[in-house]
Protein backbone atom coordinates (compact mmCIF):
# COMPACT_ATOMS: atom_id res chain seq x y z
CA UNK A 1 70.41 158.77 60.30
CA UNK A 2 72.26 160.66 63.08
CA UNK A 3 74.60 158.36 64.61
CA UNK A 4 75.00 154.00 64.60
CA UNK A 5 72.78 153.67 67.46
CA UNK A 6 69.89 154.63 64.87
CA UNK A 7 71.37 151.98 62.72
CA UNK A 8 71.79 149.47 65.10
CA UNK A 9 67.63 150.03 66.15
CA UNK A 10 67.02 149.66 62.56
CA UNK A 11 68.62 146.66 62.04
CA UNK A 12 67.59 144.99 65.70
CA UNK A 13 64.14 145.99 64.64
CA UNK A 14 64.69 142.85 61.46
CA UNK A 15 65.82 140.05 63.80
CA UNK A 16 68.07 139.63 61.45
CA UNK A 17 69.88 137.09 63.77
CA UNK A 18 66.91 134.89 65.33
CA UNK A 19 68.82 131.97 64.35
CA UNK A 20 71.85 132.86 64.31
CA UNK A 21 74.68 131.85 67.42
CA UNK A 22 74.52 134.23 69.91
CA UNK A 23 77.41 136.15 68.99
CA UNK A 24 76.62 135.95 65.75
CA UNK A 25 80.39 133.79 64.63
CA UNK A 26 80.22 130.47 65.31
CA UNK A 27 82.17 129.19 68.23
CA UNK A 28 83.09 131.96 69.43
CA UNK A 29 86.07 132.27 72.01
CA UNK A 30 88.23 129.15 70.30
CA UNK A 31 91.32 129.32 68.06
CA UNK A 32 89.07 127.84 65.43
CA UNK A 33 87.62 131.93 65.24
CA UNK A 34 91.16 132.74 64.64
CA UNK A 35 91.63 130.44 61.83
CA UNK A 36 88.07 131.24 59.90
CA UNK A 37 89.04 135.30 60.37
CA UNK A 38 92.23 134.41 58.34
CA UNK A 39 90.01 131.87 55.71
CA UNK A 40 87.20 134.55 54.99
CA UNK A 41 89.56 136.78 53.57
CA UNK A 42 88.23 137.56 49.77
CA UNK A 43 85.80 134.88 49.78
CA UNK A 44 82.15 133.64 51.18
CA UNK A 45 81.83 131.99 54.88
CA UNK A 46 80.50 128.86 52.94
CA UNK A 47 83.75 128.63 51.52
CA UNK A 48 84.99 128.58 55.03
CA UNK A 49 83.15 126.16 56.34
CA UNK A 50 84.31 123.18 54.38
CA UNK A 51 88.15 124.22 54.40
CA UNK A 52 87.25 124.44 58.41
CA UNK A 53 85.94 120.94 58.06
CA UNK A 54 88.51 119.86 56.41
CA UNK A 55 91.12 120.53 59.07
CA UNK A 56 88.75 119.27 62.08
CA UNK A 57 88.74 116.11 59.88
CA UNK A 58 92.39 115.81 59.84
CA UNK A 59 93.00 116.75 63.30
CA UNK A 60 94.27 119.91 62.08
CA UNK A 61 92.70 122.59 63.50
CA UNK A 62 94.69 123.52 66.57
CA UNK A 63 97.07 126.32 67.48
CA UNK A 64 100.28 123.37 67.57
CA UNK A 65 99.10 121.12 64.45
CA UNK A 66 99.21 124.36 62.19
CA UNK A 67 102.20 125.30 63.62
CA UNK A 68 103.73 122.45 62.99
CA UNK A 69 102.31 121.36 59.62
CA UNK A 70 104.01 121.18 56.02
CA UNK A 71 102.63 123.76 54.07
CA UNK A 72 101.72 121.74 51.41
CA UNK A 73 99.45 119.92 53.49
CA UNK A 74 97.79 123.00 54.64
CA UNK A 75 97.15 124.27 51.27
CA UNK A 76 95.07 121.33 50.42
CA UNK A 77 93.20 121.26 53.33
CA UNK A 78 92.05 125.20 52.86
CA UNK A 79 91.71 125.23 48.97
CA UNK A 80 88.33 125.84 49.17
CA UNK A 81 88.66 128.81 50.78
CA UNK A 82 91.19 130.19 47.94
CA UNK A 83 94.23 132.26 48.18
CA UNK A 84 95.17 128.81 49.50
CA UNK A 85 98.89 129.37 49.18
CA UNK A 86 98.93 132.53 50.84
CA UNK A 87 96.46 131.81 53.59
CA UNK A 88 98.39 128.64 54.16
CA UNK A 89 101.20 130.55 54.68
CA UNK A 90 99.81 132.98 57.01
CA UNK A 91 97.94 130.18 59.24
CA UNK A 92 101.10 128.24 59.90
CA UNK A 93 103.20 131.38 60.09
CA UNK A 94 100.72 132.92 62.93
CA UNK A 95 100.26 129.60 64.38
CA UNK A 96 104.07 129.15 65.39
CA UNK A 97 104.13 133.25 66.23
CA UNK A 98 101.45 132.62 69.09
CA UNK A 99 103.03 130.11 70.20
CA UNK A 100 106.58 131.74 70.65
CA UNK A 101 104.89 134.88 71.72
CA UNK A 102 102.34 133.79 74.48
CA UNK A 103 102.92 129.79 74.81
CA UNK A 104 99.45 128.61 74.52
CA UNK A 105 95.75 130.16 73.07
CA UNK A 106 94.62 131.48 75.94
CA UNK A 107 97.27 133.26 77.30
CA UNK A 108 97.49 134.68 73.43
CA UNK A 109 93.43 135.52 73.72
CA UNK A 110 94.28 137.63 77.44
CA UNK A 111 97.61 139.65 76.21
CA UNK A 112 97.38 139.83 72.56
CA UNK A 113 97.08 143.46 71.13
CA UNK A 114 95.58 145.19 68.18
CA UNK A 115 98.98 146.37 66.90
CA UNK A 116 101.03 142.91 67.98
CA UNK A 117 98.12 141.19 65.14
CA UNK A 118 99.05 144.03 62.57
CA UNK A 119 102.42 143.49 63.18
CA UNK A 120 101.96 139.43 61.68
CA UNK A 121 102.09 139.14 57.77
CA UNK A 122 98.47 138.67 56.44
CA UNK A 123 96.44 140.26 58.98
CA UNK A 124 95.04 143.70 58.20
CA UNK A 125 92.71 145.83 60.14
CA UNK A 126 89.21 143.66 59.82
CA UNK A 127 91.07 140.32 60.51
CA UNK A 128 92.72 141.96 63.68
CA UNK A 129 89.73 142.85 64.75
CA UNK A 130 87.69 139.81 63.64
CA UNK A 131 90.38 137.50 65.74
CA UNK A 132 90.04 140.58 68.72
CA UNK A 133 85.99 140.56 69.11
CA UNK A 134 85.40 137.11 68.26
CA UNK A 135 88.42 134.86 69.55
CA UNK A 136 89.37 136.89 72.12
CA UNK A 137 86.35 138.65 72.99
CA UNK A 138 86.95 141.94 73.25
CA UNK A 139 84.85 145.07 73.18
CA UNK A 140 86.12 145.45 69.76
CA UNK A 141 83.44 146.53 66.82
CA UNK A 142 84.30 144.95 63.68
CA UNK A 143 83.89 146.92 60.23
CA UNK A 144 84.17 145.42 56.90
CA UNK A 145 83.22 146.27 53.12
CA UNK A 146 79.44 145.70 53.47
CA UNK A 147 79.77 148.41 56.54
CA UNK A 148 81.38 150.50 54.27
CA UNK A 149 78.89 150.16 51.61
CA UNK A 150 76.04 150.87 53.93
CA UNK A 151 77.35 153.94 55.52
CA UNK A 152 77.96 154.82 51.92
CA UNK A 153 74.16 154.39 51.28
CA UNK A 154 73.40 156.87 53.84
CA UNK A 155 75.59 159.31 52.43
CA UNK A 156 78.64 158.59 54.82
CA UNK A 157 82.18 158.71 53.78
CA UNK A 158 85.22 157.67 56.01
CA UNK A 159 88.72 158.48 55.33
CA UNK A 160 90.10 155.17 57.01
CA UNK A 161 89.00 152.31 58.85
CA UNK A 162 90.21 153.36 62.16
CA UNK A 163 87.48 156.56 61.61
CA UNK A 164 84.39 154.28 60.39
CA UNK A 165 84.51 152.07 63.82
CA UNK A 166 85.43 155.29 65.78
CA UNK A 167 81.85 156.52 64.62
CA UNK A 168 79.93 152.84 64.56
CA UNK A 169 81.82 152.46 67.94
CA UNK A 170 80.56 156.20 69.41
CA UNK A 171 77.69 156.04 68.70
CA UNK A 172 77.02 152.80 70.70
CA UNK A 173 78.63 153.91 73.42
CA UNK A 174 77.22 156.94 73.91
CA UNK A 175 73.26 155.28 73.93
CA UNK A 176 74.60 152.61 75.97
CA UNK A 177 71.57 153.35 78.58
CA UNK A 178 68.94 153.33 75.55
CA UNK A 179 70.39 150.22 73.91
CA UNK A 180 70.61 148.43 77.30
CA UNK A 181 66.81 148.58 77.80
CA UNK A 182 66.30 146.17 74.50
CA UNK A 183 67.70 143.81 77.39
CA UNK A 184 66.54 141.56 80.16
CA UNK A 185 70.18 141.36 81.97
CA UNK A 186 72.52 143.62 82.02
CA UNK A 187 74.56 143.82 78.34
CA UNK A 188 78.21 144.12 77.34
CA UNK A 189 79.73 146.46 74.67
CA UNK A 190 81.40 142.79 73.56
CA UNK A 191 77.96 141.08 72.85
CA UNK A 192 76.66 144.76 71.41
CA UNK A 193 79.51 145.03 68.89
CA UNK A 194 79.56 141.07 68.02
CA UNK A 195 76.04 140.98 67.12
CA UNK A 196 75.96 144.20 65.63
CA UNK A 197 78.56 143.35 62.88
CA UNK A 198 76.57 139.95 62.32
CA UNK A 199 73.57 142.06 61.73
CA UNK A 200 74.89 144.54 59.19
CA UNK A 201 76.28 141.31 57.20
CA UNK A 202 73.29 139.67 57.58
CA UNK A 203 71.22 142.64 56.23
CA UNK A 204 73.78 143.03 53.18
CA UNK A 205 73.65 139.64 52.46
């Protein structure tokens, strides 16, 4: 394999995501993204799903009800997605930081950057970049531990993060004109790298 565009072929070639959302995350471009990126931290999107539930069925699930609360209430509401306590704290925390930062959601999804994210308490470089592609919808490519295992596979070692999704990233770009011919209408880098992701987790799973 000479470069991601050979892996993303591969893995279109599955249709891996046939019925999957077209993005691959559900509900894409809504603060509920934001909220699951923070859940699926160190456990399975199943997991997710019912804590998400959970807060949809308390009215909870909005940039101003987590910010404003208890903590205690939170944590019951996510404990299926463990690391309840934590994650509880990190929800509400970023909750009332968007808020104070850029008023409302989608002012946050139009200014928000990569290092403002990385700056909050709880959010590394694949939930940063989870909230960035998938919230926010940016030509972000997202690269997490099953990416890390594949490239591994191949025979592919990274020293960072930042260097794997410079290479998955690169090579995409660079066969932009190839990959856009797997298309009817013309395709962005943000539905490329969304789906992309989606298929290398679908494939690992």
């Amino acid at each position: 394999m000479r470069d991601s565009y050979e892996l993303w072929l591969s893995l279109k070639n599955l249709n891996l995501l046939e019925h999957a959302p077209k993005y691959w995350w559900p509900n894409v471009g809504t603060f509920e993204v934001v909220v699951g990126a923070i859940l699926t931290q160190q456990t399975k999107w199943k997991n997710v799903e019912t804590s998400l539930q959970n807060l949809k069925n308390a009215k909870l699930l909005s940039l101003e009800s987590l910010s404003q609360t208890p903590i205690m209430i939170l944590e019951e509401m996510i404990k299926p997605s463990g690391y309840y306590k934590k994650k509880a704290k990190v929800l509400h925390n970023l909750s009332y930081a968007i808020l104070e930062s850029f008023g409302d959601f989608e002012t946050f999804k139009e200014s928000v950057s990569r290092e403002w994210l990385l700056s909050q308490k709880g959010i590394g470089f694949e939930s940063a970049d989870a909230i960035l592609c998938y919230a926010c919808e940016r030509e972000v490519m997202v690269v997490d531990n099953y990416t890390n295992k594949m490239m591994k596979g191949f025979g592919y070692e990274f020293e960072s993060y930042d260097d794997l999704q410079e290479w998955m990233m690169r090579g995409i770009e660079e066969n932009y004109s190839e990959i856009s011919k797997h298309y009817d209408e013309s395709v962005s880098f943000f539905t490329i790298y969304s789906r992309f992701h989606g298929k290398i987790v679908e494939y690992s799973k």
